[in-house]
N, C-alpha and C. Protein backbone atom coordinates (compact mmCIF):
# COMPACT_ATOMS: atom_id res chain seq x y z
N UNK A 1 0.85 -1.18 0.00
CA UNK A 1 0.00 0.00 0.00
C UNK A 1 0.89 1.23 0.00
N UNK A 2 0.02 2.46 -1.00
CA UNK A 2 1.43 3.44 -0.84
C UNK A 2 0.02 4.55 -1.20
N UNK A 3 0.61 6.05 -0.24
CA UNK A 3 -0.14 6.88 -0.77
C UNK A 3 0.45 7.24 -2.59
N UNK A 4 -0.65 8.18 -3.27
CA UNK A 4 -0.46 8.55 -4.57
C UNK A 4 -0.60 9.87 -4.45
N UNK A 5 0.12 10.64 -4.98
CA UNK A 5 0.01 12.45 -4.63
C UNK A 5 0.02 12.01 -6.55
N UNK A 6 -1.23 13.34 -6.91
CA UNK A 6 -2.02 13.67 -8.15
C UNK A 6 -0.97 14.36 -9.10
N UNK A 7 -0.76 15.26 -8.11
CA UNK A 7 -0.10 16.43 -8.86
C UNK A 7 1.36 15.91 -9.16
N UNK A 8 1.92 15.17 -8.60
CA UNK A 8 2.89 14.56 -8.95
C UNK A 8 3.03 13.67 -10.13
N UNK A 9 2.19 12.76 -10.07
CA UNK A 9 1.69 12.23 -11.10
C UNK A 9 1.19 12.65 -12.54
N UNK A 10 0.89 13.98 -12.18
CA UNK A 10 0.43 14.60 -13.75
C UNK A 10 1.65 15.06 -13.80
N UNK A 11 3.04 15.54 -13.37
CA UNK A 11 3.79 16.07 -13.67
C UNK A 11 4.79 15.33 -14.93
N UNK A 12 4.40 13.73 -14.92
CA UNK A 12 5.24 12.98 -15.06
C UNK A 12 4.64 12.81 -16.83
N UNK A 13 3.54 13.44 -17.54
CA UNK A 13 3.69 13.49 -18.65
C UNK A 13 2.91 14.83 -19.39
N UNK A 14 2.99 14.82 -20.72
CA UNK A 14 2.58 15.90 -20.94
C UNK A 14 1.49 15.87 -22.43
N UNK A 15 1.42 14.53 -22.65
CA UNK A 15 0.59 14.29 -23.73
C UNK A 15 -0.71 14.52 -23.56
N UNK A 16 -1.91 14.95 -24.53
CA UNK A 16 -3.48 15.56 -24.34
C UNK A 16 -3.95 13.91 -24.78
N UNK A 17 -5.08 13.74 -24.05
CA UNK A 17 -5.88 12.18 -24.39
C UNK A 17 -5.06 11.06 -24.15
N UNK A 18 -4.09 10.84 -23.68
CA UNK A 18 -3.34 9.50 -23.58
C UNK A 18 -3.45 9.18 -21.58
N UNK A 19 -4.22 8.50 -21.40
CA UNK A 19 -4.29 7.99 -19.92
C UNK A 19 -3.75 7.59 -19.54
N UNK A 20 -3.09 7.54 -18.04
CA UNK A 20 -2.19 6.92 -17.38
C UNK A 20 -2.46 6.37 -16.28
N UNK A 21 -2.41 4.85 -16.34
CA UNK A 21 -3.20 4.23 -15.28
C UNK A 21 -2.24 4.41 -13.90
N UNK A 22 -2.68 4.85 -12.63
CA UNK A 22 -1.87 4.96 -11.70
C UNK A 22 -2.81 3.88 -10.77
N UNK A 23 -3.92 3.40 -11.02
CA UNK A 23 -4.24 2.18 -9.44
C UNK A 23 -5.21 1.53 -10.15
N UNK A 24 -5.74 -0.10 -9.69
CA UNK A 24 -6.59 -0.56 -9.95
C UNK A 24 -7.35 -0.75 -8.79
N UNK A 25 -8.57 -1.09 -8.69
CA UNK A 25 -9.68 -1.30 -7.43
C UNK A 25 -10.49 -1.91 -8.08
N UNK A 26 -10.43 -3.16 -7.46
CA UNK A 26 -10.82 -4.74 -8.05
C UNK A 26 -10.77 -4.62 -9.72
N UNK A 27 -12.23 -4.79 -10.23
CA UNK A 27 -12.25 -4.67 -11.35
C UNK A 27 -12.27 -2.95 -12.05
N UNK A 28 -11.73 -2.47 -11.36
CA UNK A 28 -11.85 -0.96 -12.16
C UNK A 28 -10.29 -0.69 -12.50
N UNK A 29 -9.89 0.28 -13.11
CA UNK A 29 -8.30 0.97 -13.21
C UNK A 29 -9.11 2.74 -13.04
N UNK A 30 -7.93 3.31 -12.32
CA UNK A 30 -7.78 4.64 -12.28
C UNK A 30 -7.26 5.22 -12.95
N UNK A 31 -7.55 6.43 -13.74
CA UNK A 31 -6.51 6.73 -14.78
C UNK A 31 -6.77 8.32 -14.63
N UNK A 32 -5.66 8.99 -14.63
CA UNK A 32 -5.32 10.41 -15.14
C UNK A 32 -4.82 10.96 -16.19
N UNK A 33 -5.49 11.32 -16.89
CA UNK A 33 -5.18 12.33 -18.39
C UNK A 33 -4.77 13.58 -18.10
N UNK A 34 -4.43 14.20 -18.95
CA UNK A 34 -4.52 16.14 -19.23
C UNK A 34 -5.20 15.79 -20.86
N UNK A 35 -6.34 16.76 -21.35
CA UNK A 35 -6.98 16.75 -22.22
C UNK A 35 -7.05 18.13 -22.27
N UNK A 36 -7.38 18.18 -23.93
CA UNK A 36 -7.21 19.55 -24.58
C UNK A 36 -8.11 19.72 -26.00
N UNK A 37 -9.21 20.21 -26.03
CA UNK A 37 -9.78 20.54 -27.37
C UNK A 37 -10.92 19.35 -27.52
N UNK A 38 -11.37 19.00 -28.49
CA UNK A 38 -11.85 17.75 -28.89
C UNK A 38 -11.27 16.47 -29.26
N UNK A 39 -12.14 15.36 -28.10
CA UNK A 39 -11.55 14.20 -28.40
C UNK A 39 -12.79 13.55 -29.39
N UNK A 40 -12.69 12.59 -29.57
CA UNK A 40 -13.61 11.66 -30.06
C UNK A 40 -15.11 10.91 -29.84
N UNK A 41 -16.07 11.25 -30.84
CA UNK A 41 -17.38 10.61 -30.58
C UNK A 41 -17.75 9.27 -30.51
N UNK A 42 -18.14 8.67 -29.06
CA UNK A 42 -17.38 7.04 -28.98
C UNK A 42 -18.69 6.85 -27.73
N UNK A 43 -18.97 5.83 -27.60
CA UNK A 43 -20.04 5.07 -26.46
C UNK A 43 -18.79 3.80 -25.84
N UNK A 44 -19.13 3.11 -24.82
CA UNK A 44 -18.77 1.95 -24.28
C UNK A 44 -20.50 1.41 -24.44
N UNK A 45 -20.63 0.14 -24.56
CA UNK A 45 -21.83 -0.87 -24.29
C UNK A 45 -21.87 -1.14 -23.29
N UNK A 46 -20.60 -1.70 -22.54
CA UNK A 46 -20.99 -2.34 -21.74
C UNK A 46 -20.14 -1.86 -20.17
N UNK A 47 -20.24 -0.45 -20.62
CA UNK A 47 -19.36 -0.13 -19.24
C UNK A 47 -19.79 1.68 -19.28
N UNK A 48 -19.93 1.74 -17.61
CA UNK A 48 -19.95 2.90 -17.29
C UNK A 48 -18.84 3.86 -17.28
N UNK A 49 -18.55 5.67 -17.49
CA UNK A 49 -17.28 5.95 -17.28
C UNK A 49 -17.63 6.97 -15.93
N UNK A 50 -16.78 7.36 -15.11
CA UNK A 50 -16.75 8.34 -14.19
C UNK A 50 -15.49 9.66 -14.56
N UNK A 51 -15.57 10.74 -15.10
CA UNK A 51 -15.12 11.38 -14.91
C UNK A 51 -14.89 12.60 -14.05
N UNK A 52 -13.89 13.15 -13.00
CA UNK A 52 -13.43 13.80 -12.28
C UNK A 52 -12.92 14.63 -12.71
N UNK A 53 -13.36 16.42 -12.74
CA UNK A 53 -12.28 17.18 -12.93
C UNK A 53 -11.25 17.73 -12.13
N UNK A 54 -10.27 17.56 -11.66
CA UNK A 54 -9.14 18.23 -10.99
C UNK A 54 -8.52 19.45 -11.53
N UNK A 55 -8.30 19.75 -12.61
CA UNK A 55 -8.22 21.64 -12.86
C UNK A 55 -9.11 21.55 -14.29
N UNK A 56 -9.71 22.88 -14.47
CA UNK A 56 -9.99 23.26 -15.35
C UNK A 56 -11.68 23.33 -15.33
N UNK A 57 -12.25 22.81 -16.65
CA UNK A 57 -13.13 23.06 -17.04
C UNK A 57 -13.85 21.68 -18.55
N UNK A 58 -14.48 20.92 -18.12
CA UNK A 58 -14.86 19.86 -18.82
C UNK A 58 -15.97 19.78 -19.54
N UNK A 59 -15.85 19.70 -20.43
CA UNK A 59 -17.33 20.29 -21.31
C UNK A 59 -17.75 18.53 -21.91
N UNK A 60 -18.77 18.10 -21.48
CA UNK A 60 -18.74 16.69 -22.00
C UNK A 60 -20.09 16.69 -22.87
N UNK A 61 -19.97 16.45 -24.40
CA UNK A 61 -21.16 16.51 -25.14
C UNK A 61 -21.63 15.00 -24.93
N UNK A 62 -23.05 15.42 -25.30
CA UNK A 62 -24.19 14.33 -25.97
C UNK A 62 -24.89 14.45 -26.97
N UNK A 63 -25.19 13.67 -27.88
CA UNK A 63 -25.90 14.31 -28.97
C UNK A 63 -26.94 15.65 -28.69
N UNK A 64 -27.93 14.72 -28.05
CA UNK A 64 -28.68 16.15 -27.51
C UNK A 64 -28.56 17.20 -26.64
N UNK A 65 -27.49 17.33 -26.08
CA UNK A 65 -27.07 18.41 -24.78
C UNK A 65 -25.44 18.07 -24.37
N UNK A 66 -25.25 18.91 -23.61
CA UNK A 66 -23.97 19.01 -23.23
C UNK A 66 -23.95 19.23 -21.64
N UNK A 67 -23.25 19.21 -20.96
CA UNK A 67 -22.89 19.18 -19.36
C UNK A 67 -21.60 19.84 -19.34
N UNK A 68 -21.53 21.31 -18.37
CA UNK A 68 -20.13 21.73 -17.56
C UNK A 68 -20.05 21.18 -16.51
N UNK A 69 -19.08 20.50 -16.39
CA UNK A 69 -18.11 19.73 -15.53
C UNK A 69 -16.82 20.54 -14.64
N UNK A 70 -17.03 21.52 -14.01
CA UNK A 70 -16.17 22.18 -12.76
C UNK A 70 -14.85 21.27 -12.32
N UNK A 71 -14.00 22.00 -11.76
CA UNK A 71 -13.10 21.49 -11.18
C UNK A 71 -14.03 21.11 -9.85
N UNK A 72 -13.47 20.16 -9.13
CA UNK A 72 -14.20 19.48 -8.09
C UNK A 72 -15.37 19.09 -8.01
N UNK A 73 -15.86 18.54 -9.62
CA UNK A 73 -17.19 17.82 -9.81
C UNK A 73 -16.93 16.55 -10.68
N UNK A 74 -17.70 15.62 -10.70
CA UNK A 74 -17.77 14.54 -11.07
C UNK A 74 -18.85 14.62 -12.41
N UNK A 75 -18.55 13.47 -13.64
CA UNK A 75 -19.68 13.17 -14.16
C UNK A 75 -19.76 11.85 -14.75
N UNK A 76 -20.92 11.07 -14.12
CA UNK A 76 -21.03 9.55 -14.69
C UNK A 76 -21.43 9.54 -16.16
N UNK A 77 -20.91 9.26 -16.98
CA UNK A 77 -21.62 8.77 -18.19
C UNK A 77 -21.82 7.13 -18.66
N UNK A 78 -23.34 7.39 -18.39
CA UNK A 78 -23.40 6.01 -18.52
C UNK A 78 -23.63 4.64 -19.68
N UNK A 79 -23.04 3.34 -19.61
CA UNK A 79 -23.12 2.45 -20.45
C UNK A 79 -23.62 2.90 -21.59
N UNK A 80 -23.40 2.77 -23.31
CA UNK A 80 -24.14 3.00 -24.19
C UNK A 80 -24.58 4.63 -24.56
N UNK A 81 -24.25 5.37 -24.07
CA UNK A 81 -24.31 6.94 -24.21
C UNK A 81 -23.30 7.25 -25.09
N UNK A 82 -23.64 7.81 -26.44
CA UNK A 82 -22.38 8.21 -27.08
C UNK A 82 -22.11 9.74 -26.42
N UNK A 83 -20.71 9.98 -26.50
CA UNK A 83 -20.53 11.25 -25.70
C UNK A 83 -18.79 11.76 -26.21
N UNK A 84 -18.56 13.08 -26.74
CA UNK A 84 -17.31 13.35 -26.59
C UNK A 84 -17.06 14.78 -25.40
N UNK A 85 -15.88 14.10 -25.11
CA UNK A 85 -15.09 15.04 -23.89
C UNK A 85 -14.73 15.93 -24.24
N UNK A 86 -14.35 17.42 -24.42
CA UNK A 86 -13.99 18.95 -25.07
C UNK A 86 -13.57 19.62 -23.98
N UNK A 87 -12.63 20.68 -24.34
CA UNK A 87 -12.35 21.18 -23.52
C UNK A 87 -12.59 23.15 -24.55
N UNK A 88 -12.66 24.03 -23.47
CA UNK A 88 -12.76 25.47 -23.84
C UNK A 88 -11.92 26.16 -24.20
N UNK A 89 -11.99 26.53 -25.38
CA UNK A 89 -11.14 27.96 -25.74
C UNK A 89 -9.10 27.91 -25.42
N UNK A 90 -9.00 26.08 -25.84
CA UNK A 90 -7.59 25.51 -26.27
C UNK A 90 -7.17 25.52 -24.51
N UNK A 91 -7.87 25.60 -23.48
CA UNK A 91 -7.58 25.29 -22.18
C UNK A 91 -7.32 23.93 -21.68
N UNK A 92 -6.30 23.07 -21.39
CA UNK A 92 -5.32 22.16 -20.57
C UNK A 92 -6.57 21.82 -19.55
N UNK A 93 -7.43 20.56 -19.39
CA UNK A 93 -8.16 20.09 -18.19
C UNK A 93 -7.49 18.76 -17.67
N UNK A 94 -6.86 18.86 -16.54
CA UNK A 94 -6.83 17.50 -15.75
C UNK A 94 -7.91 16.59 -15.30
N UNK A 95 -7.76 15.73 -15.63
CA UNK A 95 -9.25 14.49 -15.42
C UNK A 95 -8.76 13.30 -14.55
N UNK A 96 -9.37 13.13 -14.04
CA UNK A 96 -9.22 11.48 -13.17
C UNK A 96 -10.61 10.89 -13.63
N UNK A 97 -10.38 9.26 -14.12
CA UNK A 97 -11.38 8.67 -14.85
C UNK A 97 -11.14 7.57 -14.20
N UNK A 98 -12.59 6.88 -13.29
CA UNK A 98 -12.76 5.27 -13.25
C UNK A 98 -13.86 4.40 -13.77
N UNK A 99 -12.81 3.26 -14.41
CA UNK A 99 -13.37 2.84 -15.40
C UNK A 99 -13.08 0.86 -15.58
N UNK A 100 -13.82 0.45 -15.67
CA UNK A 100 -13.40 -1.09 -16.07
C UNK A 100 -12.40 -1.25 -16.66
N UNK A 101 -11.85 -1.93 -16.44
CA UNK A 101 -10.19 -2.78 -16.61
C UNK A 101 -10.35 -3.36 -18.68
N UNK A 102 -11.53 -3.84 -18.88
CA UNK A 102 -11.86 -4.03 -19.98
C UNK A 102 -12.70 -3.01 -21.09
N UNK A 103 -12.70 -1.73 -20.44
CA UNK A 103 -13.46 -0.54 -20.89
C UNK A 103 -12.33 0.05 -22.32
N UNK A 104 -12.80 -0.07 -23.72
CA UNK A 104 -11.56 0.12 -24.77
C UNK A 104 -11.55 1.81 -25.06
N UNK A 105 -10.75 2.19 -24.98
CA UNK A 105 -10.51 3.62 -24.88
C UNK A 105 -11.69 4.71 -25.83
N UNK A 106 -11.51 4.56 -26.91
CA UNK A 106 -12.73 5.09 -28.00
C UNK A 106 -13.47 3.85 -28.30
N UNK A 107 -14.30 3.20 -27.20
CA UNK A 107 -15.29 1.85 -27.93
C UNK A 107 -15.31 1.25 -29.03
N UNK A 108 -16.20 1.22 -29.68
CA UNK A 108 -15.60 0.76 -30.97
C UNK A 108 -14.96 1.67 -31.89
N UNK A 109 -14.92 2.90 -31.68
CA UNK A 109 -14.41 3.53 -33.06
C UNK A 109 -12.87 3.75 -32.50
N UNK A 110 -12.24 3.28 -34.35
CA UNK A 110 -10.88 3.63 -34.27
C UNK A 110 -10.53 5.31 -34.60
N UNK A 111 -9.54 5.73 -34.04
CA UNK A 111 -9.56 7.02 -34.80
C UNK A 111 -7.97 7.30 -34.09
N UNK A 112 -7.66 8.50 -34.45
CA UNK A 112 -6.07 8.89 -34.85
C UNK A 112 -5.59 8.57 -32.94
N UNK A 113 -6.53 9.49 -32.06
CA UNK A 113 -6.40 9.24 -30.62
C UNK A 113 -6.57 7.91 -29.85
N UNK A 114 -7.02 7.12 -30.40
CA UNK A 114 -7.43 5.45 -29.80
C UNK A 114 -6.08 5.10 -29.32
N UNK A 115 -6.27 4.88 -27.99
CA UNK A 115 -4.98 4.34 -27.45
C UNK A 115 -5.20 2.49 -27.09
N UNK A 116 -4.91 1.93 -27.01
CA UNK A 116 -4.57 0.58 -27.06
C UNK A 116 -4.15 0.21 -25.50
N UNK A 117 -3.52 0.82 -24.86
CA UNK A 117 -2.96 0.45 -23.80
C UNK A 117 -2.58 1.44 -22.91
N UNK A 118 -2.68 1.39 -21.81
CA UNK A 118 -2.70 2.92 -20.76
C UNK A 118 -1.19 2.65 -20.35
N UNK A 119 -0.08 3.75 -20.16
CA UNK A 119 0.80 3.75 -19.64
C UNK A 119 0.53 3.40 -18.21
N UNK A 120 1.82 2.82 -17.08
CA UNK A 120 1.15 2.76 -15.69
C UNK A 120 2.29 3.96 -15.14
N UNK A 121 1.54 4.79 -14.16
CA UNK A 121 2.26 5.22 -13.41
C UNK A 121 2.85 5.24 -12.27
């Protein structure tokens, strides 16, 4: 068992959309990004996501509506919801995301950002 300091952890990369798994809890992984601009229009089937903002400002679309996401707020998006993550006016958002161990980064769609495998930190 070991504590995890955040901010340390984001220090350690600097890429937009590429997750970095720092813990698992049972069947989930923890992962911290920095995201920037528009990512990709993508659902999971069979898995819920939780996103956390830690700085910034998280703009998470849905086809029909959109949700601001605050620093020190949470937002579940759930199973089967297509949804892309955005960020404002070219602004840097730190995210903490938990998510199933088998949850594929852009669901089924491939696209230039689809990562394959989470770095661990």
């Amino acid at each position: 068992m070991q504590t995890l300091n955040l901010a340390e952890k984001l220090s350690q990369f600097k890429a937009h959309w590429s997750p970095h798994q720092i813990a698992i809890v049972d069947d989930m992984q923890v992962l911290l990004a920095k995201i920037k601009d528009e990512f990709v229009w993508h659902k999971h089937d069979d898995e819920d996501e939780l996103f956390q903002v830690l700085k910034g400002t998280l703009i998470m679309r849905f086809r029909e509506s959109e949700q601001i996401v605050k620093e020190g707020e949470i937002i579940v998006v759930p199973k089967g919801v297509e949804h892309c993550p955005t960020t404002k006016d070219g602004k840097e958002v730190h995210i903490l995301l938990f998510e199933k161990l088998t949850t594929k980064h852009t669901g089924d769609v491939q696209a230039e950002l689809t990562k394959t495998q989470y770095p661990k930190l």
